[in-house]
Protein backbone atom coordinates (compact mmCIF):
# COMPACT_ATOMS: atom_id res chain seq x y z
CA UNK A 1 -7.48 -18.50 11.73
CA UNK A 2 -6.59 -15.08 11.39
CA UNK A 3 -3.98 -12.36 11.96
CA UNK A 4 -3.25 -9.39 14.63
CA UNK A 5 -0.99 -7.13 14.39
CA UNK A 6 0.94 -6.58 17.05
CA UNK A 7 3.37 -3.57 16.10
CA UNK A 8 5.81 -2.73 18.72
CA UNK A 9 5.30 0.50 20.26
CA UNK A 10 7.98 3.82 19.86
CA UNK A 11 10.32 4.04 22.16
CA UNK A 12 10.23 6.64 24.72
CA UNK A 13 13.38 7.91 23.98
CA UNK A 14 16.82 6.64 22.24
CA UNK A 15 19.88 8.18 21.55
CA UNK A 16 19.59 11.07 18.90
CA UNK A 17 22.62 9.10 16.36
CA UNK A 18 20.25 6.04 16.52
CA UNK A 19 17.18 7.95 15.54
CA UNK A 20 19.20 9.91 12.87
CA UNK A 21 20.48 6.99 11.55
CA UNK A 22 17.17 5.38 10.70
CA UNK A 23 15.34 8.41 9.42
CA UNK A 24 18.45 9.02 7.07
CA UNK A 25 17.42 5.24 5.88
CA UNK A 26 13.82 5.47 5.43
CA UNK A 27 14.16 9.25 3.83
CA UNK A 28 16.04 7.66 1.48
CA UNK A 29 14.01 4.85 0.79
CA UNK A 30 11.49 7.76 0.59
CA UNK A 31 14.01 9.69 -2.32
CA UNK A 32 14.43 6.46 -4.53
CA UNK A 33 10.71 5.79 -4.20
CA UNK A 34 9.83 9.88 -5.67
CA UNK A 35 12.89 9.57 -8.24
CA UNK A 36 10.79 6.12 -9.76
CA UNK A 37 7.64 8.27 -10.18
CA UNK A 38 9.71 10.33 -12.79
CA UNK A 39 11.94 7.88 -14.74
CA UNK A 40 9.45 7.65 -17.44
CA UNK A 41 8.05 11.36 -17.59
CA UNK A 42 11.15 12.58 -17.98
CA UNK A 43 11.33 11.12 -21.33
CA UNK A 44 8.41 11.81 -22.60
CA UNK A 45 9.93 14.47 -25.16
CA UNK A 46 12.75 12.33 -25.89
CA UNK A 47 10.35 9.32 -26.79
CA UNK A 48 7.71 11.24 -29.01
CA UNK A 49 10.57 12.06 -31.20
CA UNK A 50 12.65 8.72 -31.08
CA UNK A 51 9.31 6.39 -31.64
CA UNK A 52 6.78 9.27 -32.38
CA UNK A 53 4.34 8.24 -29.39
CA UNK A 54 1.67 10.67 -28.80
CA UNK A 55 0.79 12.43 -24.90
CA UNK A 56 -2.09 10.09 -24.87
CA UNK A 57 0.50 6.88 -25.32
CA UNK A 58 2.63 8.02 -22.81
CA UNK A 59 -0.24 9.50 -20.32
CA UNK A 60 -1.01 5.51 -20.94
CA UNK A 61 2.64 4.33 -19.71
CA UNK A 62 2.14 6.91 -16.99
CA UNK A 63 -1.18 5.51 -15.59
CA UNK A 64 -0.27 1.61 -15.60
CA UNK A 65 2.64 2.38 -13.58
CA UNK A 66 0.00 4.36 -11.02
CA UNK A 67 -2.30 1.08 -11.59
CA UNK A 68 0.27 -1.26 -10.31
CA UNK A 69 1.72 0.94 -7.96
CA UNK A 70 -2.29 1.84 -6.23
CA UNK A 71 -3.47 -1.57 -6.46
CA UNK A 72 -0.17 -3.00 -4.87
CA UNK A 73 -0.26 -0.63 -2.38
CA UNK A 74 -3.35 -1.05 -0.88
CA UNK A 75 -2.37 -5.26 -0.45
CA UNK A 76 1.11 -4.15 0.43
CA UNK A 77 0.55 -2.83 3.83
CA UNK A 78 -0.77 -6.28 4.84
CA UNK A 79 2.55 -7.76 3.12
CA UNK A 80 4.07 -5.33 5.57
CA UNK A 81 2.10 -6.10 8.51
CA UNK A 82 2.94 -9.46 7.99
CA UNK A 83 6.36 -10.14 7.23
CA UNK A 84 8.26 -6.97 8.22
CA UNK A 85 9.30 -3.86 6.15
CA UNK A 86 12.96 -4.71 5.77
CA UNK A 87 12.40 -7.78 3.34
CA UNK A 88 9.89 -5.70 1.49
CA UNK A 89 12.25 -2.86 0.84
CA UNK A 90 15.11 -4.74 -1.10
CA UNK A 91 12.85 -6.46 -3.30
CA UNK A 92 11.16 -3.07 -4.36
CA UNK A 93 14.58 -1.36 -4.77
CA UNK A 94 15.34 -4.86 -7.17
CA UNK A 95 12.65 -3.99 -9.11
CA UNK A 96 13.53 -0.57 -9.09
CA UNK A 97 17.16 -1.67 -10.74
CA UNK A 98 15.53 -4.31 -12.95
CA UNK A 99 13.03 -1.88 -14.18
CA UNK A 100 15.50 0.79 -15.03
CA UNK A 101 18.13 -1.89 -16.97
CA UNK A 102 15.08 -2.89 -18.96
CA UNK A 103 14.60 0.41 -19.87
CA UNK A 104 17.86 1.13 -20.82
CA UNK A 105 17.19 -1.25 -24.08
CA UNK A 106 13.96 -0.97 -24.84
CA UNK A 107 13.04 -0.81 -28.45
CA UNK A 108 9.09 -1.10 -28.46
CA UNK A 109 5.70 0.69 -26.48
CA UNK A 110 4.77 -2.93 -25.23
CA UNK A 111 8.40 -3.29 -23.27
CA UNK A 112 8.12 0.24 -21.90
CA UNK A 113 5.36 -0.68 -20.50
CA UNK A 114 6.93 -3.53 -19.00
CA UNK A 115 9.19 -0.95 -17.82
CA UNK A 116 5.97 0.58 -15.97
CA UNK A 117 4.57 -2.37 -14.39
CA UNK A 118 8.14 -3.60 -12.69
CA UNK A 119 8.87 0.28 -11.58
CA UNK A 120 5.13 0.19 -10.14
CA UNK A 121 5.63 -3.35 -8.34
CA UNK A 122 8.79 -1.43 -6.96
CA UNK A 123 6.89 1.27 -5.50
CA UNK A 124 3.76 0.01 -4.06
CA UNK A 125 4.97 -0.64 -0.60
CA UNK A 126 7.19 2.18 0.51
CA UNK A 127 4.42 4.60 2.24
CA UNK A 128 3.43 1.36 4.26
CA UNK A 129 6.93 0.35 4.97
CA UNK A 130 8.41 3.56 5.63
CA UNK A 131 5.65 4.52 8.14
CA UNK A 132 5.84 1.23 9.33
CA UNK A 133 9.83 1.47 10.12
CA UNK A 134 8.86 5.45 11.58
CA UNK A 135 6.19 4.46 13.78
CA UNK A 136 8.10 1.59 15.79
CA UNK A 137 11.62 2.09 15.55
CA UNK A 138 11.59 6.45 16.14
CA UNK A 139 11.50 7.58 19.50
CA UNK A 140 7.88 9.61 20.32
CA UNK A 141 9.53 12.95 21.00
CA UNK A 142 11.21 12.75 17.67
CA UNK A 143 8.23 11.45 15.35
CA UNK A 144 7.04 14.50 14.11
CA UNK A 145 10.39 15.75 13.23
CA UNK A 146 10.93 11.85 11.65
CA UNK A 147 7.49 12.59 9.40
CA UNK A 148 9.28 15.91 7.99
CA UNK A 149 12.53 14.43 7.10
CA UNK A 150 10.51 11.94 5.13
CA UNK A 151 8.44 14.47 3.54
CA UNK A 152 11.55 16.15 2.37
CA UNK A 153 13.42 13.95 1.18
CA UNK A 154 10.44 12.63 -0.74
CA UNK A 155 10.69 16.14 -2.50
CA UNK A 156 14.27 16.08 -3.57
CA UNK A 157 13.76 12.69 -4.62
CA UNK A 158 11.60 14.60 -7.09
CA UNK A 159 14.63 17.62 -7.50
CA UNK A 160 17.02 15.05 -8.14
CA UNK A 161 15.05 12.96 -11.02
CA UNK A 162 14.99 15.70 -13.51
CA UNK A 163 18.64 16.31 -13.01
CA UNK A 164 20.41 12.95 -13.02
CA UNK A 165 17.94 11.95 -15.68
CA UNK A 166 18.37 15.06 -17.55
CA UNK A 167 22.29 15.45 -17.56
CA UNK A 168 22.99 12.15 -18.07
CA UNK A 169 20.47 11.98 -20.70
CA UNK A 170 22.38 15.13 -22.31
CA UNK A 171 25.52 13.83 -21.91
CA UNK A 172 25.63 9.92 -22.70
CA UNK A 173 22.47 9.45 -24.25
CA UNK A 174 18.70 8.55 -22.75
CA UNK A 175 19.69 4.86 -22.50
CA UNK A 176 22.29 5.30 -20.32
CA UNK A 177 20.86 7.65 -18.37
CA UNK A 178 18.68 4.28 -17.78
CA UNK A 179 21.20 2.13 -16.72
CA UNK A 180 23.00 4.89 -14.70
CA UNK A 181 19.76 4.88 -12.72
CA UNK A 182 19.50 1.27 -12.24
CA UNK A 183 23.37 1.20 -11.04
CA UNK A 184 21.74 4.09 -8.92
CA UNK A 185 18.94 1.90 -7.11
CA UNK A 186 21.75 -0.83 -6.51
CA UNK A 187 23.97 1.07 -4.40
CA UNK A 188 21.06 2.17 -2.45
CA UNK A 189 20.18 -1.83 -1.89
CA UNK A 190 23.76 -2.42 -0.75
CA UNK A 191 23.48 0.85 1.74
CA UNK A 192 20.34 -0.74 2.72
CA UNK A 193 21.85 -4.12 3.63
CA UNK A 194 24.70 -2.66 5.31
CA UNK A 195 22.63 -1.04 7.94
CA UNK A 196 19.85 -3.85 8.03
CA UNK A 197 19.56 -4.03 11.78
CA UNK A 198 18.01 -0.37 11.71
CA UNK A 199 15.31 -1.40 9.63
CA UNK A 200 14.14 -4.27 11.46
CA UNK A 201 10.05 -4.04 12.15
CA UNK A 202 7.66 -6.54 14.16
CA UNK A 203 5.69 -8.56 12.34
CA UNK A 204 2.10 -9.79 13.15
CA UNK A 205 0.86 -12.82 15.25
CA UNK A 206 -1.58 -15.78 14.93
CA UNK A 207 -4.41 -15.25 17.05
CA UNK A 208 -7.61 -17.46 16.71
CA UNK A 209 -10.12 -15.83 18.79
CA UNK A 210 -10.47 -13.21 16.23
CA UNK A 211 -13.55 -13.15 13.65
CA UNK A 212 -12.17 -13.08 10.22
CA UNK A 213 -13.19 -9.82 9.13
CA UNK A 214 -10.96 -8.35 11.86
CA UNK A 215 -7.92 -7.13 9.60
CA UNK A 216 -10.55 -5.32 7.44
CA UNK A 217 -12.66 -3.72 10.38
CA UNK A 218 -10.61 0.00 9.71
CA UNK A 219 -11.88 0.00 6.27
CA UNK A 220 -15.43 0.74 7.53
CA UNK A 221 -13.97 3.79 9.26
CA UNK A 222 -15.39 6.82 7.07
CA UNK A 223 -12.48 9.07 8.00
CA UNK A 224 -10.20 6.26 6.15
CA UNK A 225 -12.13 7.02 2.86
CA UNK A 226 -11.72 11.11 3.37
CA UNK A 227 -8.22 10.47 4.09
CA UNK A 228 -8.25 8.22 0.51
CA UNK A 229 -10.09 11.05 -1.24
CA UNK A 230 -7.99 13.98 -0.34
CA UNK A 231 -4.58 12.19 -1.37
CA UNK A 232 -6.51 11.01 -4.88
CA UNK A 233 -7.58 15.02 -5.47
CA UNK A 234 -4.36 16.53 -4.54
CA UNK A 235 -2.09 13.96 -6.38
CA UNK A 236 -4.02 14.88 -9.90
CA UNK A 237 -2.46 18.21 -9.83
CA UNK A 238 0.83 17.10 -9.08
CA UNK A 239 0.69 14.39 -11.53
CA UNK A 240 0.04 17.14 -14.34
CA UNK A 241 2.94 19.27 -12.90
CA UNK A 242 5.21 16.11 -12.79
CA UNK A 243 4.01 14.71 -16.44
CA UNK A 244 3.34 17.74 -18.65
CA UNK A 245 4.76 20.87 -17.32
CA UNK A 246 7.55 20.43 -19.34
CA UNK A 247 5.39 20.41 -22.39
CA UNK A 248 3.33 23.06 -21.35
CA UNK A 249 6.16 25.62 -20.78
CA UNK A 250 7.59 24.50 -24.24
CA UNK A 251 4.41 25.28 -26.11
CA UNK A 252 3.04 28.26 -24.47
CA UNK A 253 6.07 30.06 -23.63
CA UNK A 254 8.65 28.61 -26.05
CA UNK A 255 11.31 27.68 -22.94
CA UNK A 256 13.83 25.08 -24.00
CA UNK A 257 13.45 21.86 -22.72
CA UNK A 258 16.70 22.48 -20.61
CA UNK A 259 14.83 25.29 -18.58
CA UNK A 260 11.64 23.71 -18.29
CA UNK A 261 13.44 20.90 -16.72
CA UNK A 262 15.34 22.96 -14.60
CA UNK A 263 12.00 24.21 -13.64
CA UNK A 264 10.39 21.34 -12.53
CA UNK A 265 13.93 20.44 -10.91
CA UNK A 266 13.14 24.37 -8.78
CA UNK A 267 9.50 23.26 -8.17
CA UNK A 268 10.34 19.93 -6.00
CA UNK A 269 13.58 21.87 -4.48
CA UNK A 270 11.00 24.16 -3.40
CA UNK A 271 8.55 21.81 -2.25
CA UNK A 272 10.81 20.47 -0.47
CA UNK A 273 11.42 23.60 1.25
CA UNK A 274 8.13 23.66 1.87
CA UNK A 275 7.86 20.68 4.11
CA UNK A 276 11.12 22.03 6.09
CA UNK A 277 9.26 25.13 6.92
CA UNK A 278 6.22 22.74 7.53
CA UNK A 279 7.61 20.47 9.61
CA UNK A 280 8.17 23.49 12.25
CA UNK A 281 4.78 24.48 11.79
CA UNK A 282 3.36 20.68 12.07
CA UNK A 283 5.09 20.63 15.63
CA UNK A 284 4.20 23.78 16.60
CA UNK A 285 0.49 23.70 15.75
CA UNK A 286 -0.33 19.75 15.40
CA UNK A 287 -3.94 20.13 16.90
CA UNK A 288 -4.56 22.00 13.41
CA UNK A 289 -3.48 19.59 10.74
CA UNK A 290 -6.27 19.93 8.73
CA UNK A 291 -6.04 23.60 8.59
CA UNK A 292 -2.96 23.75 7.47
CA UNK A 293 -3.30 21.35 4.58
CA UNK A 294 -6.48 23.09 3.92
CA UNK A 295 -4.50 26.66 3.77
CA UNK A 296 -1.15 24.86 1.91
CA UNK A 297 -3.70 23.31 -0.94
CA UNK A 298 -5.42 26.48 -1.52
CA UNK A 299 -2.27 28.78 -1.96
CA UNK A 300 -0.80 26.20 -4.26
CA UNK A 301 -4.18 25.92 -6.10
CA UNK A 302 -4.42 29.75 -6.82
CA UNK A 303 -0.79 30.10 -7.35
CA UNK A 304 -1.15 27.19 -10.34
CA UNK A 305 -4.23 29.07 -11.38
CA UNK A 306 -1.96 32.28 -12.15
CA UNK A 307 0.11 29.63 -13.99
CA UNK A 308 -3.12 28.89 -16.50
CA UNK A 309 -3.29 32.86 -16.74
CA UNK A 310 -0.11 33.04 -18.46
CA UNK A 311 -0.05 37.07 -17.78
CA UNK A 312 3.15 37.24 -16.29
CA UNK A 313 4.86 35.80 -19.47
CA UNK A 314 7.77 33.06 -19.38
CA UNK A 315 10.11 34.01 -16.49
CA UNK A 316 7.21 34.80 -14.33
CA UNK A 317 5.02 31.05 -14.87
CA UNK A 318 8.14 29.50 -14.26
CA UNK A 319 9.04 31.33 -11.01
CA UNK A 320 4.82 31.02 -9.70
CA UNK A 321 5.40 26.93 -10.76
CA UNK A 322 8.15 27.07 -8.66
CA UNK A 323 6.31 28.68 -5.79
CA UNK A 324 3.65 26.53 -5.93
CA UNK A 325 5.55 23.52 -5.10
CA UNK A 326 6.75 25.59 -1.63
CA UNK A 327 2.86 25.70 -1.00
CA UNK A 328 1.69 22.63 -1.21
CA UNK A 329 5.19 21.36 0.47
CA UNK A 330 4.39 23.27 3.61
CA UNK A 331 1.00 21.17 4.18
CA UNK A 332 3.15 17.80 3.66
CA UNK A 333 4.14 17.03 7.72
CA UNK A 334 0.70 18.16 9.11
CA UNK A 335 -0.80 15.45 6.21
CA UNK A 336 0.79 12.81 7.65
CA UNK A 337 -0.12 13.88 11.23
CA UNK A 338 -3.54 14.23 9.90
CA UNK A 339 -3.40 10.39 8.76
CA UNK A 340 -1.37 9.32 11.67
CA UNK A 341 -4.32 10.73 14.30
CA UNK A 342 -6.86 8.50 11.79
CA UNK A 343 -5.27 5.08 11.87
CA UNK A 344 -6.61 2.91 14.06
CA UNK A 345 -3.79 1.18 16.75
CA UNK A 346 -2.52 -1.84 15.14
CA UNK A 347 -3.29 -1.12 11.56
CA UNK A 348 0.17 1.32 10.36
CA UNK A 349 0.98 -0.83 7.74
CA UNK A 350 -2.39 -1.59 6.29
CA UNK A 351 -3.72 2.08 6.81
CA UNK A 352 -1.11 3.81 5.16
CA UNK A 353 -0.98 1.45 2.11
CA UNK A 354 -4.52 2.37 1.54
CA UNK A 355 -5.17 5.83 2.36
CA UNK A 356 -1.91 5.95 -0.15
CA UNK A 357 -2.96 4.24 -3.01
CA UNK A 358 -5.23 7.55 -3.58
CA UNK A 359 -1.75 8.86 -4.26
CA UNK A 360 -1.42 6.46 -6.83
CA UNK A 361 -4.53 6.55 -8.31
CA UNK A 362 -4.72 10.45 -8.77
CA UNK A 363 -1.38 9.82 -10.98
CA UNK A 364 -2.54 7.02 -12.89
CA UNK A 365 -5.89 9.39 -13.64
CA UNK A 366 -4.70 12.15 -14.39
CA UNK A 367 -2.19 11.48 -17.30
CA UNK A 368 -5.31 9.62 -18.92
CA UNK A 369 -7.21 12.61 -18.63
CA UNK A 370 -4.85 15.32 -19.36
CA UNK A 371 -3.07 13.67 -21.70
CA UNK A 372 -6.44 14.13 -24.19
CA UNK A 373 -6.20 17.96 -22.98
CA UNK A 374 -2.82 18.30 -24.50
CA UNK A 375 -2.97 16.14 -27.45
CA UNK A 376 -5.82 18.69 -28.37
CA UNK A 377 -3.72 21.91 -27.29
CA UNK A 378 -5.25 23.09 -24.15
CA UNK A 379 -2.56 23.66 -21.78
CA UNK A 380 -4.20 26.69 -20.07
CA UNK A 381 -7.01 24.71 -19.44
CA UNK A 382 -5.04 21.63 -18.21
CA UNK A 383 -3.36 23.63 -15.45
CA UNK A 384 -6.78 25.84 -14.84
CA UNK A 385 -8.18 22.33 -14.29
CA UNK A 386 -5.24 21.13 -12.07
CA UNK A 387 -5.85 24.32 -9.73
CA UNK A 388 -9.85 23.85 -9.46
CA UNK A 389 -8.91 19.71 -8.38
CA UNK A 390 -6.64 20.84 -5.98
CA UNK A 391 -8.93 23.35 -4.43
CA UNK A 392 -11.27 20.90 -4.16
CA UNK A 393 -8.78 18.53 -1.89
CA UNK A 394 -9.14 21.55 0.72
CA UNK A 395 -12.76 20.65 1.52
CA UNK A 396 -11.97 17.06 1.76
CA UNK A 397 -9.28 17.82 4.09
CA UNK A 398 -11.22 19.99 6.45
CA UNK A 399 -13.80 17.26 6.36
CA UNK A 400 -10.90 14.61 7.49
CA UNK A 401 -10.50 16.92 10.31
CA UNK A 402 -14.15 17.10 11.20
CA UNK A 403 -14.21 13.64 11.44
CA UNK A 404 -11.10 12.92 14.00
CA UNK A 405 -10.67 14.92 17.33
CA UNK A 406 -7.75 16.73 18.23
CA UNK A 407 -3.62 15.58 17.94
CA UNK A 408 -1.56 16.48 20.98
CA UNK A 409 1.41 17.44 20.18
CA UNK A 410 4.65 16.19 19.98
């Protein structure tokens, strides 16, 4: 016996507080999600001088929580598909608290990685249940809009990291910061349980007509593996920005680690800017997703590529870094359209978790990688490096294109 999934389909149109309601809920399911990916880099120069850890230890923390998170996420969209996205969701933002408490008193590498695996069991499932939530519970007219608000409040889940972390960190002390986080993820939970009948999803059906190899029939899809490709090339460049930026501005421009992190706190503000100003131009010209991520990667790849230069001295880098998040951000809603035209009907769930787990596999690559570039002192090259990956996601995106026809908009 196997499964089908029968996902209900959007509603032609609901009121616009209902609607606004739920993409307020799964944006910030999106924001706690994007904070997780930086409770741990944050930290980085507070834990090489509290336990003397080198970039290629905590590259290593870095990558297993990527490891979890990618190999969870491509089962998790079945999880999804099976038993709903609303379950799902408060167990990951559980983890999410647990994660952050253990944190908060760890004394030892082996329980900070602990720390890694529990935050990446927390994150695995939130592209396929926030997609999942989007797709059947938004009305049509409004999806597109729905795919911007979670792009952008993905981003200043990012913009708000570095500043909880970092002023809490500056004012009570790293540990609490830890536990102020996991207090954090808790009220979320309770927000989330409050307004559980928004998230509620369908959930798949027994059907035993159905060869057994019918859940994984997508997978054979080439477009599913371009789709998988591009998100693994363009996450390695964010990963470096998100994991050693803050180093990098330190060493070759001598910023203080409060304005590098105020940097990095500019760079997702702008990003998420970015995806604002993308949404409108997702809507506007949807039958040209891929040309638009193609464009957004390659001004954010030669903006970063400046970066490497370092001619335009301290102030400059840090104002280009910042730019370069508004880049990138403006390809983020015609992405998702571009993944949304490639998923086959009746597969949300298990299509997004793995087209996503690229995501998590660029970060859980790149720290490993970079994190031998900086322990050797070649932080030009690491962001030269980061530019030349990203460009390289532009090709793979116009290929994802060639492969799928046309999205209508709206």
């Amino acid at each position: 016996m196997t499964t089908l999934s029968v996902q209900s389909t959007p509603p032609a149109s609901a009121p616009l507080r209902e609607d606004s309601i739920i993409m307020a809920l799964v944006g910030l399911s999106h924001a706690s999600s994007h904070f997780s990916h930086l409770l741990l880099p944050l930290m980085f120069p507070v834990f090489m001088k509290e336990f003397g850890w080198t970039f290629t230890d905590l590259g290593m923390i870095s990558s297993l929580f990527f490891v979890v998170s990618g190999a969870g996420q491509a089962c998790s969209g079945f999880v999804v598909d099976r038993f709903g996205a609303r379950p799902i969701l408060f167990a990951a933002l559980c983890l999410f608290a647990l994660a952050c408490l253990i944190a908060s008193v760890a004394n030892s590498y082996p329980a900070m990685m602990l720390v890694a695996v529990l935050a990446g069991l927390g994150n695995c499932a939130f592209h396929p249940l926030d997609f999942t939530i989007l797709n059947q519970r938004i009305s049509s007219p409004r999806l597109g809009y729905a795919f911007s608000v979670h792009g952008l409040t993905g981003s200043l889940g990012w913009a708000v990291a570095p500043l909880f972390m970092g002023v809490m960190s500056t004012l009570f002390g790293w540990r609490s910061a830890y536990t102020a986080a996991s207090f954090l993820y808790l009220l979320i939970l309770a927000l989330m349980v409050f307004n559980r009948d928004k998230l509620l999803t369908s959930t798949v059906k027994k059907q035993v007509n159905l060869p057994r190899s019918h859940d994984m029939a997508f997978m054979r899809l080439p477009v599913v593996w371009w789709c998988f490709c591009f998100f693994l090339l363009s996450t390695v460049t964010l990963a470096v920005v998100q994991n050693f930026s803050l180093p990098i501005l330190q060493a070759l421009h001598q910023v203080s680690f409060e304005a590098a992190t105020l940097t990095l706190t500019f760079y997702m503000l702008c990003s998420a800017l970015g995806v604002l100003v993308g949404g409108v131009v997702a809507s506007r010209w949807s039958f040209r997703s891929d040309r638009i991520v193609a464009s957004s990667m390659c001004g954010g790849a030669m903006l970063l590529a400046v970066c490497a230069s370092g001619w335009l001295g301290a102030l400059g880098t840090m104002a280009v870094l910042a730019a370069t998040g508004f880049a990138v951000g403006i390809g983020g809603p015609s992405r998702d359209l571009m993944i949304k035209k490639a998923t086959p009907p009746g597969a949300t769930g298990r299509m997004y978790g793995l087209v996503y787990s690229g995501f998590d596999v660029g970060f859980a690559v790149s720290p490993l990688v970079f994190g031998a570039f900086m322990d050797r002192g070649w932080y030009s090259a690491t962001l030269a490096c980061a530019a030349a990956v990203l460009m390289l996601s532009v090709g793979v995106a116009l290929g994802v294109g060639r492969k799928t026809g046309p999205v209508q908009a709206g």
